[in-house]
Protein backbone atom coordinates (compact mmCIF):
# COMPACT_ATOMS: atom_id res chain seq x y z
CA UNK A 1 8.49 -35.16 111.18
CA UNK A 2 8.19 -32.00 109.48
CA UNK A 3 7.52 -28.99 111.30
CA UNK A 4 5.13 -26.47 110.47
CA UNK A 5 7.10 -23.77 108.64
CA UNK A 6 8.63 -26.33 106.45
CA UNK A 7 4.90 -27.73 105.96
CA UNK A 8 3.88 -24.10 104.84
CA UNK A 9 7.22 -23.76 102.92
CA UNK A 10 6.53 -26.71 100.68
CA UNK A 11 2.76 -25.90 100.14
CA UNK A 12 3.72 -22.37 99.34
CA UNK A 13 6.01 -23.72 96.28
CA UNK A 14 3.13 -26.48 94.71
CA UNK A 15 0.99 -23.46 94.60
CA UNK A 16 3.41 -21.49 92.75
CA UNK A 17 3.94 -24.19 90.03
CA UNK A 18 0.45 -24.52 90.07
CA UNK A 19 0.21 -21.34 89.36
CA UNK A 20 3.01 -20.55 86.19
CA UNK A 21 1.39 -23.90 84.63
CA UNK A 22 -2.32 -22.44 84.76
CA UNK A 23 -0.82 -19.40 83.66
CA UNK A 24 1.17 -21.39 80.73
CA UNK A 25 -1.58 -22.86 79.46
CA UNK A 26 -4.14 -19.50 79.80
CA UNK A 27 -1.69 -17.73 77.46
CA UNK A 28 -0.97 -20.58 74.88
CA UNK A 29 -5.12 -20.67 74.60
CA UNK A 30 -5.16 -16.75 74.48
CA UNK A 31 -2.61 -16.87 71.77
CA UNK A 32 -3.79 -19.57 69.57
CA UNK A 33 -7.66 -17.93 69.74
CA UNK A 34 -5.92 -13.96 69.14
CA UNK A 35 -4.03 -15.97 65.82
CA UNK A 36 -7.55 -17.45 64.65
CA UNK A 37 -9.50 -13.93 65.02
CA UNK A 38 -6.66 -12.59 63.12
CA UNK A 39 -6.44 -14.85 60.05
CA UNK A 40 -9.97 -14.74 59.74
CA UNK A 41 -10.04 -10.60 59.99
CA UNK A 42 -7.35 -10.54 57.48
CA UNK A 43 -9.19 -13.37 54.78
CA UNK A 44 -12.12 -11.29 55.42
CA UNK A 45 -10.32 -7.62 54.61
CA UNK A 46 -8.45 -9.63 51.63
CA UNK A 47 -10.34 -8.76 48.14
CA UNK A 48 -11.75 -11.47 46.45
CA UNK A 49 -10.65 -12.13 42.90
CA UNK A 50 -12.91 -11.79 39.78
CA UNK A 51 -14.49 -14.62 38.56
CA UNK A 52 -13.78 -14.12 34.62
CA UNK A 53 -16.33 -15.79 32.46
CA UNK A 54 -15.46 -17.62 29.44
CA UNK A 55 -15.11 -14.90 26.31
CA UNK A 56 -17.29 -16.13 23.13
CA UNK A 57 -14.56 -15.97 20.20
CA UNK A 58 -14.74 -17.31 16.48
CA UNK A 59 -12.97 -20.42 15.52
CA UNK A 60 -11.80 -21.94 12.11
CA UNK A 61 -9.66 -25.06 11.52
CA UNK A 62 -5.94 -24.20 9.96
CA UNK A 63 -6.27 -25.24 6.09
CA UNK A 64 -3.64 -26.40 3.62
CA UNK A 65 -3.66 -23.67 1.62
CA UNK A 66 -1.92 -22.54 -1.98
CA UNK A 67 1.02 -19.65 -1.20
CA UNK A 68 1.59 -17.71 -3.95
CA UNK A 69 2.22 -14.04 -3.30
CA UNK A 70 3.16 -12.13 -6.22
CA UNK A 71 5.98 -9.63 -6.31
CA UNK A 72 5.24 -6.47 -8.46
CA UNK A 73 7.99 -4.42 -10.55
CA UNK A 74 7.34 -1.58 -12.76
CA UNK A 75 7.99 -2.41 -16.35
CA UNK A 76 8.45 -0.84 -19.64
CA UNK A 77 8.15 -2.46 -23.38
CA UNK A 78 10.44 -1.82 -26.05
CA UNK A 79 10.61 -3.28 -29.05
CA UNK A 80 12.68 -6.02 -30.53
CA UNK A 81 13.40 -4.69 -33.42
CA UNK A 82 13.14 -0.96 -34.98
CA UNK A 83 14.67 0.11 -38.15
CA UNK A 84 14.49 3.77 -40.22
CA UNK A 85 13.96 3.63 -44.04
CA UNK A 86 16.62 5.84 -45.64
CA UNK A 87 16.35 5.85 -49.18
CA UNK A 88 20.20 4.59 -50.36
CA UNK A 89 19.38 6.32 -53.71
CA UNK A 90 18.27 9.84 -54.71
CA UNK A 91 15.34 10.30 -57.16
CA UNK A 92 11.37 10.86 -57.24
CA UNK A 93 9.00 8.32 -55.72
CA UNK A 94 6.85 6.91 -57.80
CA UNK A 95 4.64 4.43 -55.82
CA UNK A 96 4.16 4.16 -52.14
CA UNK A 97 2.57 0.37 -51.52
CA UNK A 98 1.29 0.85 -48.09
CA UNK A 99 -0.58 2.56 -45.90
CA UNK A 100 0.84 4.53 -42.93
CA UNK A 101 0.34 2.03 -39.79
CA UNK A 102 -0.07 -1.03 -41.61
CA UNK A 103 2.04 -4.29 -40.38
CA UNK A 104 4.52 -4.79 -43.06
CA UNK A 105 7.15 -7.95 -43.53
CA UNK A 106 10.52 -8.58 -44.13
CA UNK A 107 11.03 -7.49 -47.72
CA UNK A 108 7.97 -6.23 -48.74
CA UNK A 109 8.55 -3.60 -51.47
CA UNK A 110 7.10 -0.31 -49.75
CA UNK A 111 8.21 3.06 -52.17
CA UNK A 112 8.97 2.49 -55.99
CA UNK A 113 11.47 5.42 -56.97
CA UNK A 114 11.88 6.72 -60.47
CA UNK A 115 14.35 4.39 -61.74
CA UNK A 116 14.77 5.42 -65.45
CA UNK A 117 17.88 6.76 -64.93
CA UNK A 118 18.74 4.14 -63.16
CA UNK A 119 18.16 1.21 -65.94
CA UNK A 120 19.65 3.65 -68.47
CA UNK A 121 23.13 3.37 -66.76
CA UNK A 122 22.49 -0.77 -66.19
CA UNK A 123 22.11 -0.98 -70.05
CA UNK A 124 25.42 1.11 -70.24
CA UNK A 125 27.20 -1.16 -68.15
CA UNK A 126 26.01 -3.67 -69.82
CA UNK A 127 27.22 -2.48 -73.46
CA UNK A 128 30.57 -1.48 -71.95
CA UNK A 129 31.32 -5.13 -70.58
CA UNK A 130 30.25 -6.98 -74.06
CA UNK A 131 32.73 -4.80 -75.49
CA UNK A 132 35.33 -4.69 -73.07
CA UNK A 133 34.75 -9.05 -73.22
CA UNK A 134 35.08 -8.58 -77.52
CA UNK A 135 38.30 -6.79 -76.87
CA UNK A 136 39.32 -9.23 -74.45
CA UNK A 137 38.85 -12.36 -76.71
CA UNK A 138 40.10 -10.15 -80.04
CA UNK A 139 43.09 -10.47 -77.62
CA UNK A 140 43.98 -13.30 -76.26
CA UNK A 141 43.51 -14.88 -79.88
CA UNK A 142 46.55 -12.35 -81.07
CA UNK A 143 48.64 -13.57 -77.94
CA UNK A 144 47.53 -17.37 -78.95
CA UNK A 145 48.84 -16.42 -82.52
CA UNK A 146 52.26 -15.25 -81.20
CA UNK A 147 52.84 -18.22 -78.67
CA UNK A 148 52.83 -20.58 -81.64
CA UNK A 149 54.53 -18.45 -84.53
CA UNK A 150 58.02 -19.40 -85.39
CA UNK A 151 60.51 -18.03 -82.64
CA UNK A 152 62.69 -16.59 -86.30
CA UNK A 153 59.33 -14.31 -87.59
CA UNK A 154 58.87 -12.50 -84.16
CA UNK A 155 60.77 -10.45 -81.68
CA UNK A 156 60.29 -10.55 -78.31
CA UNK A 157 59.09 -7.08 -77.94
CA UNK A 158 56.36 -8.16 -80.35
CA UNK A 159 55.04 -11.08 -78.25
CA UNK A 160 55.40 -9.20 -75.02
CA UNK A 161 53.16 -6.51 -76.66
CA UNK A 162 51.07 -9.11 -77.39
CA UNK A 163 50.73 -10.51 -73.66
CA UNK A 164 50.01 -6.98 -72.02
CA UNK A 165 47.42 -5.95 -74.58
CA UNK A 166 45.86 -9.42 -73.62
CA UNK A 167 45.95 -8.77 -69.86
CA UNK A 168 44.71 -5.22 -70.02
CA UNK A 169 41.61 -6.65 -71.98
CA UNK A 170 40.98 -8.98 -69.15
CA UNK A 171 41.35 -6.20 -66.45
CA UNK A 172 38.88 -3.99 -69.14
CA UNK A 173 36.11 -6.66 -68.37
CA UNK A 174 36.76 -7.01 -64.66
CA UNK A 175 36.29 -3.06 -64.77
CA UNK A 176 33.14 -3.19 -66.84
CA UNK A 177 31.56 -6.29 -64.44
CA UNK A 178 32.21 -4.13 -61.48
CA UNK A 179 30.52 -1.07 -63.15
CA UNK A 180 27.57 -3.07 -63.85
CA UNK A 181 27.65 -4.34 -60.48
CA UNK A 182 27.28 -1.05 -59.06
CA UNK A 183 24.33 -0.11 -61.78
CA UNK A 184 22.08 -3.04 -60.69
CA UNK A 185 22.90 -2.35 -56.77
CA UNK A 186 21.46 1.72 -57.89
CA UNK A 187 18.57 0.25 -59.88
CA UNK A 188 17.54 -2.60 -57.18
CA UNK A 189 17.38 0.27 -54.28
CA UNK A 190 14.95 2.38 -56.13
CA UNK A 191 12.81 -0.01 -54.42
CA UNK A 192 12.71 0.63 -50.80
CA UNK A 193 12.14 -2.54 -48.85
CA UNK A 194 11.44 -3.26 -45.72
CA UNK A 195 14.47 -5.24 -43.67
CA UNK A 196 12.24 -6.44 -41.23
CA UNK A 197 8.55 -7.29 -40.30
CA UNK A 198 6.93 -5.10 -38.24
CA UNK A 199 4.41 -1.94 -37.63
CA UNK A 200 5.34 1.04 -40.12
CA UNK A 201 4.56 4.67 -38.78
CA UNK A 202 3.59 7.99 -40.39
CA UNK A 203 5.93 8.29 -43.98
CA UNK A 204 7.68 11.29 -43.94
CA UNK A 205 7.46 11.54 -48.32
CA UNK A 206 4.81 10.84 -50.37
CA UNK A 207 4.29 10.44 -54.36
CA UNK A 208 6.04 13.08 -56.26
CA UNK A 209 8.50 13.81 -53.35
CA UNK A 210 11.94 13.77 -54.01
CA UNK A 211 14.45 11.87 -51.58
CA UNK A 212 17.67 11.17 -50.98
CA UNK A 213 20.01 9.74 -48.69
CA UNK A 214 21.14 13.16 -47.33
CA UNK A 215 17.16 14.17 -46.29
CA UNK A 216 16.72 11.59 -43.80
CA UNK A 217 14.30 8.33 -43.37
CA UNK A 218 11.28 8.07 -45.29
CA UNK A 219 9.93 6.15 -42.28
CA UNK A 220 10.49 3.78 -39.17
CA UNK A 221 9.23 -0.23 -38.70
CA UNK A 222 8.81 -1.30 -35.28
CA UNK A 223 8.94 -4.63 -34.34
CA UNK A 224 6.01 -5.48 -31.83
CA UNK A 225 5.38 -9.19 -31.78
CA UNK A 226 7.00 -10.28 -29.62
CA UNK A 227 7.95 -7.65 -27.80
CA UNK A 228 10.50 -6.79 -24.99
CA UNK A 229 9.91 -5.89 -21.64
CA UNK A 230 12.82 -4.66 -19.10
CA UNK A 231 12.32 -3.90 -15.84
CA UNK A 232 14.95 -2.91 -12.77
CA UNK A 233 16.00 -5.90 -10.11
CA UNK A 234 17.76 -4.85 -6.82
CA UNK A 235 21.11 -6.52 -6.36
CA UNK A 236 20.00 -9.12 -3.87
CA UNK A 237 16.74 -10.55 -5.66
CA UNK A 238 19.18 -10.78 -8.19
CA UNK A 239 21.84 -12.96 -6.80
CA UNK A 240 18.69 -14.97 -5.35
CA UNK A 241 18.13 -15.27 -9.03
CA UNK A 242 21.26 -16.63 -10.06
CA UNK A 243 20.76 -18.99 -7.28
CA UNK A 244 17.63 -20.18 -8.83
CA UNK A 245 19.32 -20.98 -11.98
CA UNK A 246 21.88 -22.88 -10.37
CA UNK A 247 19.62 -25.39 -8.63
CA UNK A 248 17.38 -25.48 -11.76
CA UNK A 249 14.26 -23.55 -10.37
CA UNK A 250 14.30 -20.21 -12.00
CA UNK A 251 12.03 -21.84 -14.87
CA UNK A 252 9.51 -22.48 -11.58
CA UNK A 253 8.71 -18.95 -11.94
CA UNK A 254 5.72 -17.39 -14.32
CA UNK A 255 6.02 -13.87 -15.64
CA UNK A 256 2.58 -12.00 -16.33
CA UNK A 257 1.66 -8.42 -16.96
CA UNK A 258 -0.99 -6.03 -15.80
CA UNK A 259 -1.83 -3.62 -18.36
CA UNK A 260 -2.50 0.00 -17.91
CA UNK A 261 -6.11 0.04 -17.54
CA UNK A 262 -5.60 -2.84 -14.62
CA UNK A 263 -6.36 -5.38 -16.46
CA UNK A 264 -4.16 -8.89 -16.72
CA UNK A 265 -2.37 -9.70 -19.90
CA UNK A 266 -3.00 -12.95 -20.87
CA UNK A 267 0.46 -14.23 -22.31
CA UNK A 268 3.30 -15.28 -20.39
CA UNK A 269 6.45 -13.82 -20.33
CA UNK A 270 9.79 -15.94 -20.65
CA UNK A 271 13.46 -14.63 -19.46
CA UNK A 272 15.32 -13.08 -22.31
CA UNK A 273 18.28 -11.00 -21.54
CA UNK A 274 20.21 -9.64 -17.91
CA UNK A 275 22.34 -6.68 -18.09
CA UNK A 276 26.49 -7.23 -17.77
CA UNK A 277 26.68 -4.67 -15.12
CA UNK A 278 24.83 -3.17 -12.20
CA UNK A 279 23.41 0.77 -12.01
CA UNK A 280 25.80 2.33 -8.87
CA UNK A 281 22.80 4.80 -8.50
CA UNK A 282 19.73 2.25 -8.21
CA UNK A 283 21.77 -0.91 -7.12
CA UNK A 284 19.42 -2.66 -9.64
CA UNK A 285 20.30 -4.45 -13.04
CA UNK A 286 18.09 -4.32 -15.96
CA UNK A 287 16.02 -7.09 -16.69
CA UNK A 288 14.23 -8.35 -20.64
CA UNK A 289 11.41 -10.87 -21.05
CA UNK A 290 10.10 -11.68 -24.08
CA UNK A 291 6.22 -11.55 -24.43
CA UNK A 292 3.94 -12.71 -27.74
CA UNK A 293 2.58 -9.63 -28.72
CA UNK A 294 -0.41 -10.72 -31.44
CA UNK A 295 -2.96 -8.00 -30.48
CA UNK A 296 -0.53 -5.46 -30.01
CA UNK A 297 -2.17 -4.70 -26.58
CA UNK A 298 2.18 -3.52 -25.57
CA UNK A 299 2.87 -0.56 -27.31
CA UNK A 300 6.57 0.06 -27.22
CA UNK A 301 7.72 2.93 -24.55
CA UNK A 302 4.70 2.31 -22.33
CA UNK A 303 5.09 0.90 -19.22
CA UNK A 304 3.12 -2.00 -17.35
CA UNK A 305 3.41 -3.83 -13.96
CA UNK A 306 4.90 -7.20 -14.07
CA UNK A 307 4.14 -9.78 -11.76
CA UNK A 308 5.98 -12.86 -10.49
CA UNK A 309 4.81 -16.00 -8.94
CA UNK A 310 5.52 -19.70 -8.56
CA UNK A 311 4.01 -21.80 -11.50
CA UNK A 312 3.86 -24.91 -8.72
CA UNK A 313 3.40 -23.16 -5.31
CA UNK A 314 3.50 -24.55 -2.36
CA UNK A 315 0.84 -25.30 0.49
CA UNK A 316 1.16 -23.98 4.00
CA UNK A 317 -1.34 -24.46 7.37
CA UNK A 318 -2.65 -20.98 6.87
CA UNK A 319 -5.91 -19.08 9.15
CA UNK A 320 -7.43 -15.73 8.25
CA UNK A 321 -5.14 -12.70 9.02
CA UNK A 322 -7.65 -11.69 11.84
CA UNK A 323 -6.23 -14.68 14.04
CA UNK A 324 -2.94 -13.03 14.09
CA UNK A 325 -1.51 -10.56 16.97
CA UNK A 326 1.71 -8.95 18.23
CA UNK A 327 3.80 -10.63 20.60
CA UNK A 328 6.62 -8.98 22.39
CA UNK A 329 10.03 -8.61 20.58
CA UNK A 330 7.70 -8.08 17.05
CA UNK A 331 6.41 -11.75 16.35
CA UNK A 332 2.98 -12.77 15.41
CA UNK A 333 1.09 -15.50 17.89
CA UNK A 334 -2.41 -17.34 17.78
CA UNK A 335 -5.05 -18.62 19.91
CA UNK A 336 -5.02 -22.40 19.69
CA UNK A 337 -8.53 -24.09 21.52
CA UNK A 338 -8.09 -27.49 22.85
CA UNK A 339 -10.43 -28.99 24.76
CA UNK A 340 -12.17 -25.45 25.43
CA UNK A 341 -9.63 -23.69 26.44
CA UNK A 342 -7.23 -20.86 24.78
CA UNK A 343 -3.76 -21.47 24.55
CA UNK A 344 -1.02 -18.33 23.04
CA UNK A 345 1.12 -19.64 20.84
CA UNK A 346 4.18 -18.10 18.62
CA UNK A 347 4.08 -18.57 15.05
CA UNK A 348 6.36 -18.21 12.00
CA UNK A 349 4.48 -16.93 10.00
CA UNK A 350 5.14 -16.10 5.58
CA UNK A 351 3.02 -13.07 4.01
CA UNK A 352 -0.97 -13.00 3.38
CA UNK A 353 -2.51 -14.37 -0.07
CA UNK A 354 -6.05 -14.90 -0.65
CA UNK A 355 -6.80 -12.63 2.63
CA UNK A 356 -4.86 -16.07 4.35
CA UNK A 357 -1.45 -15.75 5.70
CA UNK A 358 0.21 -18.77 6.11
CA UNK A 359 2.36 -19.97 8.75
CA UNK A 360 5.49 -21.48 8.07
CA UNK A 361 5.50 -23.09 11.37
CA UNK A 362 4.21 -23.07 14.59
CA UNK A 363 0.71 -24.48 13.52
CA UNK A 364 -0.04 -28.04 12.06
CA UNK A 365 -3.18 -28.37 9.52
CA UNK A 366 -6.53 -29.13 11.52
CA UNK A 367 -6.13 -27.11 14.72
CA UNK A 368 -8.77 -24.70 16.05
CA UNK A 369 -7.34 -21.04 15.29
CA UNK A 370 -9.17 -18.33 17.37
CA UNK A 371 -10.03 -15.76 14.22
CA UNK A 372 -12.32 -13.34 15.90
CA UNK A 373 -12.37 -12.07 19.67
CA UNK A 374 -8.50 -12.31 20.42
CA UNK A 375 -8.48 -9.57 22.66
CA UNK A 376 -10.86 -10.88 25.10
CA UNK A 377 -9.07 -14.27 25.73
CA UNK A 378 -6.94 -14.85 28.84
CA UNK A 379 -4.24 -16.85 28.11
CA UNK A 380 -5.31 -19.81 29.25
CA UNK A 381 -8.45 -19.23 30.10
CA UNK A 382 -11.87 -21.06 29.00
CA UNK A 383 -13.66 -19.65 25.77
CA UNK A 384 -16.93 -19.90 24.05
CA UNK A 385 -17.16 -20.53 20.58
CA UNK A 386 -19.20 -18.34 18.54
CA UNK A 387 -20.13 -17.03 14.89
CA UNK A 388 -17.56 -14.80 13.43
CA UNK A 389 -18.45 -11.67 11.67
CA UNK A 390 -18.33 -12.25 7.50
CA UNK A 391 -15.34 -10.00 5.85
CA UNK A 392 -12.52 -10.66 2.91
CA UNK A 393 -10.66 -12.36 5.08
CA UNK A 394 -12.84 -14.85 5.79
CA UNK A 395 -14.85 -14.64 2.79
CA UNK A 396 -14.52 -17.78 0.44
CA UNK A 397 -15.42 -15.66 -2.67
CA UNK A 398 -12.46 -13.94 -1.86
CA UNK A 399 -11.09 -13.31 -5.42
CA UNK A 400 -7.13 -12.35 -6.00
CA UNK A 401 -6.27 -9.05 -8.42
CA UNK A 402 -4.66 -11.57 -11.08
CA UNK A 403 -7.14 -14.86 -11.75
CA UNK A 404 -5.40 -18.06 -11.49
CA UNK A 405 -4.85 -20.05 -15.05
């Protein structure tokens, strides 16, 4: 049996265990209470986040829509043609059959020049050649004569005579043809004609004025219908060009004109002429069309704005240019709604026609396109859909500068 010191001895360590395991157990409580008071201190210093309502934004559907831009170039119109009347003979005009500003054509008689002078030398030339052609013929019949006579009545000096006198009467008459050549040529120009049809301007001679070829042109014809217009294209829209012709598109183009007071000229405009070389100054080459001119609205040296566009363009999805904004690194982005909420999306986007730009992709024909309220969305967020606020760019009586034919 135990005594009683190892009695005490073994009831003094169960109370010690005892002991550390209350004490175990009184911590792990005190801890996992001091953790709970903590966490719930801490959620309750924490600030709450804002509930963000849904922002109320305008919606349309993307449409299939027409792309056309035009591309602008100054112009200027010169004339096909222009020719100045110089009188090729001298003398005093007699008539003048028009009237300064009139359209003239192609051989109309237009001054009348005394020509008495003129006919007076045509009848000379024409006396000398009947008798240069008598002395020609009186001629050849003596040569004719010696040919046959007997070899025994003639010397040979004689019938050479004979032969030269006979070919100096021929050259006589080619001499006295040539004259009278010459004399009708001086009588036919004492008419002044016109070379080509056109628009004549102020004459500088009137009836009773005496001209020459020495005192300048009487007056100038300008050709206006059709007329020529040349403007400047940089090197690269030009090699873009050539480009075109090679794949057979550069017809797909339409050439029109706005005039100076803004309004559109109503013919079209076909490619006439490109330059051999480039301008080292402008990097441009110069440019002709050719334009039916019938109410001589283009007045040569004046200059017009031409426009270019696509005779078939094509359709792209395309949303007013309010639904557009900047993304980072420079692109453009829309709102897309699905379901009621706004999702950011990048865009490819071409340039604005009809207050529409289109998007070359990035956006399919049908989906809801936030238009108005963009900067209150958060991407990703839920939006309302409201009424947007009528402007051009969402105004269907939106009308382009040039009307569509």
């Amino acid at each position: 049996m135990a005594s009683n010191e190892e009695k005490k001895s073994m009831a003094t360590a169960v109370g010690s265990a005892i002991a550390t395991f209350v004490l175990a157990v009184v911590c792990a409580a005190g801890g996992w209470i001091g953790h709970g008071m903590w966490a719930e201190r801490q959620e309750a210093e924490a600030p709450k986040k804002p509930v963000v309502p849904p922002a109320t934004v305008a919606v349309t559907n993307a449409q299939m829509r027409v792309y056309n831009l035009p591309e602008s170039f100054v112009a200027h119109a010169e004339a096909m043609q222009e020719v100045d009347l110089l009188p090729q003979v001298d003398g005093y005009i007699r008539e003048m059959l028009f009237k300064e500003g009139d359209i003239v054509k192609e051989g109309d008689v237009l001054y009348v020049l005394d020509d008495e002078r003129y006919q007076a030398v045509v009848n000379q030339r024409k006396a000398d050649l009947e008798a240069a052609e008598a002395e020609e013929r009186r001629a050849r019949r003596y040569w004719e004569r010696m040919e046959k006579a007997d070899a025994r009545g003639i010397t040979q000096l004689e019938r050479d005579n004979a032969e030269a006198a006979a070919e100096s009467a021929k050259a006589r008459v080619l001499q006295a043809k040539a004259n009278l050549v010459v004399a009708e040529y001086d009588l036919k120009k004492a008419k002044v004609v016109a070379p080509i049809g056109g628009q004549i301007g102020k004459s500088a001679a009137h009836v009773g004025d005496y001209v020459a070829p020495s005192k300048g042109a009487l007056a100038r014809i300008v050709q206006i219908d059709p007329i020529r217009v040349t403007f400047p294209l940089t090197d690269r829209a030009y090699i873009a060009w050539r480009e075109a012709q090679k794949e057979g598109t550069a017809t797909d183009y339409r050439m029109r004109l706005v005039l100076a007071d803004g309004s559109a000229y109503e013919q079209d405009g076909a490619w006439d002429f490109d330059d051999n070389q480039m301008s080292r100054d402008t990097a441009t080459i110069q440019m002709r069309l050719k334009f039916p001119n019938p109410e001589r609205l283009l007045i040569p040296n004046s200059y017009v704005t031409l426009v270019t566009d696509n005779k078939n363009p094509p359709s792209y999805p395309s949303v007013p240019q309010t639904a557009f904004f900047d993304l980072p690194g420079g692109n453009l982005g829309v709102y897309v709604v699905k379901n009621g909420v706004a999702e950011a999306r990048p865009v490819e986007t071409l340039g604005v026609y009809d207050g529409w730009r289109a998007v070359k992709s990035g956006l399919a024909e049908g989906e809801t396109v936030v238009i108005s309220g963009t900067g209150k969305i958060v991407p990703g967020g839920k939006v309302n859909l409201g009424v947007a606020t009528p402007n051009d760019d969402t105004n269907p009586g939106f009308k382009p500068t040039l009307p569509e034919k």
